[in-house]
C-alpha atoms as a PDB file:
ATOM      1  CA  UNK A   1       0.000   0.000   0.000  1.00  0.00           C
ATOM      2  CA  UNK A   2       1.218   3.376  -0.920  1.00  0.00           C
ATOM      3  CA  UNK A   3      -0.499   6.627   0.554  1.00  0.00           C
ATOM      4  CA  UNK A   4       0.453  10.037   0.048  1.00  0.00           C
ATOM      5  CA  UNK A   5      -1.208  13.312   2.138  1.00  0.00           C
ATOM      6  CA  UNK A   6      -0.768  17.034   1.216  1.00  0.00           C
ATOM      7  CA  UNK A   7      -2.261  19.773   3.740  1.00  0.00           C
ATOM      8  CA  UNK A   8      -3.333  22.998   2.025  1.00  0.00           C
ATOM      9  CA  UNK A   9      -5.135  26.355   2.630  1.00  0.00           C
ATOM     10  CA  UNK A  10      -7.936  26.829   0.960  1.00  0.00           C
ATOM     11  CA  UNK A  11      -6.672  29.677  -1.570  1.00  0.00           C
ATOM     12  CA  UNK A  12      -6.828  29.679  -5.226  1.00  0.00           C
ATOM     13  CA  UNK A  13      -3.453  28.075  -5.213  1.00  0.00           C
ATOM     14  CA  UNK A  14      -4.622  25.051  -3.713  1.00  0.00           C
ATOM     15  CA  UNK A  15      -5.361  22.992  -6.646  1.00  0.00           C
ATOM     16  CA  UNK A  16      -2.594  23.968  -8.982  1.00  0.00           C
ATOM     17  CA  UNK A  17      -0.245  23.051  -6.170  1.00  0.00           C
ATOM     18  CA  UNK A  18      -2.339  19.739  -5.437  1.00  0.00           C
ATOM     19  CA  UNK A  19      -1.979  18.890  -9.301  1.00  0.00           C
ATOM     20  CA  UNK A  20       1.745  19.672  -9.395  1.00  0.00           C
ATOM     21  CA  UNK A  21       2.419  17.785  -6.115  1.00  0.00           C
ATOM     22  CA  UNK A  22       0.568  14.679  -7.060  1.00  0.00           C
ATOM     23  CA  UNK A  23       2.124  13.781 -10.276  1.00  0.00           C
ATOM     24  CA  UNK A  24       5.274  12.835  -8.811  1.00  0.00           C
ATOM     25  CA  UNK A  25       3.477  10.268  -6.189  1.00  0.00           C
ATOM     26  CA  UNK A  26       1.752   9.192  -9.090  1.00  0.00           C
ATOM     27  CA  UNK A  27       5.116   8.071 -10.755  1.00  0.00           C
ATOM     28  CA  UNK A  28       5.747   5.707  -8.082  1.00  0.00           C
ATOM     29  CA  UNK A  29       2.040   3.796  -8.624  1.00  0.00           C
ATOM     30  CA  UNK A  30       0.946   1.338 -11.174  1.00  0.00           C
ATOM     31  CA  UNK A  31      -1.621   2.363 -13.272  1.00  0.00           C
ATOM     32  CA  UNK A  32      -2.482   3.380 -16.819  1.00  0.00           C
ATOM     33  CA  UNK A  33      -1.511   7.252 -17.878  1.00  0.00           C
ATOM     34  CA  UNK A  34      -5.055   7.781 -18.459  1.00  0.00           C
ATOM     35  CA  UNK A  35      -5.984   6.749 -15.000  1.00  0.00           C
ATOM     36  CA  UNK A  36      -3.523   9.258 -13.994  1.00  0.00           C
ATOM     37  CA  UNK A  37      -4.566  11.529 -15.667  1.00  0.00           C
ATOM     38  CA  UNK A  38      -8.439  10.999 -14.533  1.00  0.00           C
ATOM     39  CA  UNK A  39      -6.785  10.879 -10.780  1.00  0.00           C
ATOM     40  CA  UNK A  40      -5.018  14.208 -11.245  1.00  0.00           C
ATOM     41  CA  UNK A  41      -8.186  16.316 -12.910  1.00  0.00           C
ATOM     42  CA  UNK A  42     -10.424  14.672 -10.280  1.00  0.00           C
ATOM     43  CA  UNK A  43      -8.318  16.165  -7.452  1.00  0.00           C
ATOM     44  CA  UNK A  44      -7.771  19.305  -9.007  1.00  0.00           C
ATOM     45  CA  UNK A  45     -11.695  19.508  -9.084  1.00  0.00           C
ATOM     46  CA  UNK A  46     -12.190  18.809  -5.856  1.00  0.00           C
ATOM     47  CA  UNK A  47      -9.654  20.664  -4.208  1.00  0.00           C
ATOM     48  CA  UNK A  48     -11.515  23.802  -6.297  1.00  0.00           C
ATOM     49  CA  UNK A  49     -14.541  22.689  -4.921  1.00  0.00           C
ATOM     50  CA  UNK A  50     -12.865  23.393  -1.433  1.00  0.00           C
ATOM     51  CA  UNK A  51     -11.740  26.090  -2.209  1.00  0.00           C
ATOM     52  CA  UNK A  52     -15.054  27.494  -3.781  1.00  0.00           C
ATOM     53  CA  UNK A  53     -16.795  26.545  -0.537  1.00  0.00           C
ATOM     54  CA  UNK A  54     -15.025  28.902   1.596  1.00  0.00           C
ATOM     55  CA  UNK A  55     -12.903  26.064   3.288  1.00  0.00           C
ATOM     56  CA  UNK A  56      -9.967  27.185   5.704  1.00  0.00           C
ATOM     57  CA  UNK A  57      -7.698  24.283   5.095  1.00  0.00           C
ATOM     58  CA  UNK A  58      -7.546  20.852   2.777  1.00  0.00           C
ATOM     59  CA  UNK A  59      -6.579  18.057   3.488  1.00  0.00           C
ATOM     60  CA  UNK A  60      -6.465  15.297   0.057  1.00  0.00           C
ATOM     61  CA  UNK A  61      -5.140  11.554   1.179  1.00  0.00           C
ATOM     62  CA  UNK A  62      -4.422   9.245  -1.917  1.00  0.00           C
ATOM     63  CA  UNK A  63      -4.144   5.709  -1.173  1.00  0.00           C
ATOM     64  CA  UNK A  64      -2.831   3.224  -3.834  1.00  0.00           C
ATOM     65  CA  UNK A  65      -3.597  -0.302  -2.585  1.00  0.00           C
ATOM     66  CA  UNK A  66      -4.268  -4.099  -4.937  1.00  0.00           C
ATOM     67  CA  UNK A  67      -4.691  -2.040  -8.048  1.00  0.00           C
ATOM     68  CA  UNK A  68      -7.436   1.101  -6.617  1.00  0.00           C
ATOM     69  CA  UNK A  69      -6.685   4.325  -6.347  1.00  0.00           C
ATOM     70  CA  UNK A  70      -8.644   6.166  -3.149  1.00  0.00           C
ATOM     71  CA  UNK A  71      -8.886   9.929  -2.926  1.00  0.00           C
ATOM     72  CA  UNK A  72      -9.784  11.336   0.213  1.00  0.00           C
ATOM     73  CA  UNK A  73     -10.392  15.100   0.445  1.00  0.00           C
ATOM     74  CA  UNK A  74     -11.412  16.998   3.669  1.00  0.00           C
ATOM     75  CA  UNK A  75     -12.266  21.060   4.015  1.00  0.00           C
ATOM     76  CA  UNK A  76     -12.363  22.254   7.496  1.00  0.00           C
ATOM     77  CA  UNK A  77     -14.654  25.441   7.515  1.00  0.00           C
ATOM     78  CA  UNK A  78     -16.354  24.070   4.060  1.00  0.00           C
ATOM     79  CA  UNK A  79     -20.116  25.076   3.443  1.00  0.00           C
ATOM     80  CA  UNK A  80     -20.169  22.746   0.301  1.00  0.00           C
ATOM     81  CA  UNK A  81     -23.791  20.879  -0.899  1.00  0.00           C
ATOM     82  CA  UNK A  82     -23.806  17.762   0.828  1.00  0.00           C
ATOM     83  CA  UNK A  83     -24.484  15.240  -2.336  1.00  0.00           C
ATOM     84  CA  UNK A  84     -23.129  12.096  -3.661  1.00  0.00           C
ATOM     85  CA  UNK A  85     -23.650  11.163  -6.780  1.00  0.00           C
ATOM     86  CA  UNK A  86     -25.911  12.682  -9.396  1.00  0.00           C
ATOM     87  CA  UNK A  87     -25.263  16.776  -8.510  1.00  0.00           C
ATOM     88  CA  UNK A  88     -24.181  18.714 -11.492  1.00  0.00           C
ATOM     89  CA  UNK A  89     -20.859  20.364 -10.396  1.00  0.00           C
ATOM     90  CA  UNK A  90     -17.822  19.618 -12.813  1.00  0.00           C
ATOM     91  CA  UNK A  91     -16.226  17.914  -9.650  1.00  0.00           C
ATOM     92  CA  UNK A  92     -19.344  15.282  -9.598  1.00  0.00           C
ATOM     93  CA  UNK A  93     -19.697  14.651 -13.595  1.00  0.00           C
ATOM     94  CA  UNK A  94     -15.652  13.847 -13.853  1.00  0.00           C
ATOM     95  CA  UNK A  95     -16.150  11.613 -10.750  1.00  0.00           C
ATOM     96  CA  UNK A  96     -19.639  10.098 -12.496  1.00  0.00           C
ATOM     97  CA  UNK A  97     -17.652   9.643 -15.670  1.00  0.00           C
ATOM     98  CA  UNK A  98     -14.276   8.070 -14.394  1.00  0.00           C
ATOM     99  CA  UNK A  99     -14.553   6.750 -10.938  1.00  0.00           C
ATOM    100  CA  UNK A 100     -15.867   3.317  -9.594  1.00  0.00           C
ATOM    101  CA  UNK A 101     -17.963   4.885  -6.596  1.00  0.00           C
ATOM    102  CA  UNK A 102     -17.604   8.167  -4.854  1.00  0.00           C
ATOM    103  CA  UNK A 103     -19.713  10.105  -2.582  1.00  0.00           C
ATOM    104  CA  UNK A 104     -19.623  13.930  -0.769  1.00  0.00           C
ATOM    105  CA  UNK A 105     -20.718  14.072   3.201  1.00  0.00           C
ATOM    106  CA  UNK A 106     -20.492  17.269   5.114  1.00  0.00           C
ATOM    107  CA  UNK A 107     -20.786  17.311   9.157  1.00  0.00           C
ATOM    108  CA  UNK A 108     -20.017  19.691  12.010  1.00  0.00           C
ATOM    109  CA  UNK A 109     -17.910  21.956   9.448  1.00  0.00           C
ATOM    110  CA  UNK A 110     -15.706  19.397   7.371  1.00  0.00           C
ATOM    111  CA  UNK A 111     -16.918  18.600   4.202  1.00  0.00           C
ATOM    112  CA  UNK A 112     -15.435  15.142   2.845  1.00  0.00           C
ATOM    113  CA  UNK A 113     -15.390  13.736  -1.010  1.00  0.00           C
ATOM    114  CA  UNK A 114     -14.275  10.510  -1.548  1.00  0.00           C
ATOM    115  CA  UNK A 115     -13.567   8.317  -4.479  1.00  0.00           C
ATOM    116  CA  UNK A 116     -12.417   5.158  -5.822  1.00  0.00           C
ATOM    117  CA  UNK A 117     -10.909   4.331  -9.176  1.00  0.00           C
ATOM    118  CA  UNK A 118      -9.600   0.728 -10.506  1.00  0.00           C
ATOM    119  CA  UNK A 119      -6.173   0.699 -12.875  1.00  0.00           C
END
């Protein structure tokens, strides 16, 4: 199992620096390019949505573990829309189109988006 965690403020840095970060992790796991590529968008999305949401701080976990990818992202001070699947943000119709199952959960002030993808 390989897991990688990045803490961020929520500024309009965040996902640039998440997207930058993440590709060199992403060397190091076994998957396709494309499902690297999916990974890196999807994160990039929902760090924005973080950010969008008036968060004070990120936090994005990526597990690699038997061939799934698992992307864990948590915003402290977040107001998001509490959804899972099936809202129409740009963040939930990437994770509709390339993910195996994800779902968004907000409670007492930290919003949390998770997702799984196979490689």
């Amino acid at each position: 199992m390989r897991t990688w965690r990045l803490e961020l403020d929520c500024d309009l840095h965040a996902p640039w620096f998440a997207r930058h970060a993440l590709r060199s992790w992403l060397h190091l796991v076994t998957c396709s390019d494309e499902t690297k590529l999916d990974i890196t968008i999807l994160v990039s999305e929902l760090i924005t949505d973080a950010v969008l949401a008036d968060g004070q701080r990120v936090s994005l976990t990526v597990t690699f573990d038997d061939g799934r990818v698992r992307i864990d992202v948590h915003a402290t001070g977040a107001a998001p829309r509490p959804a899972s699947t099936g809202d129409d943000t740009v963040s939930s119709r990437i994770a509709d189109a390339v993910t195996d199952t994800w779902a968004r959960t907000s409670q007492h002030g930290v919003a949390h988006t998770w997702a799984e993808l196979l490689c």
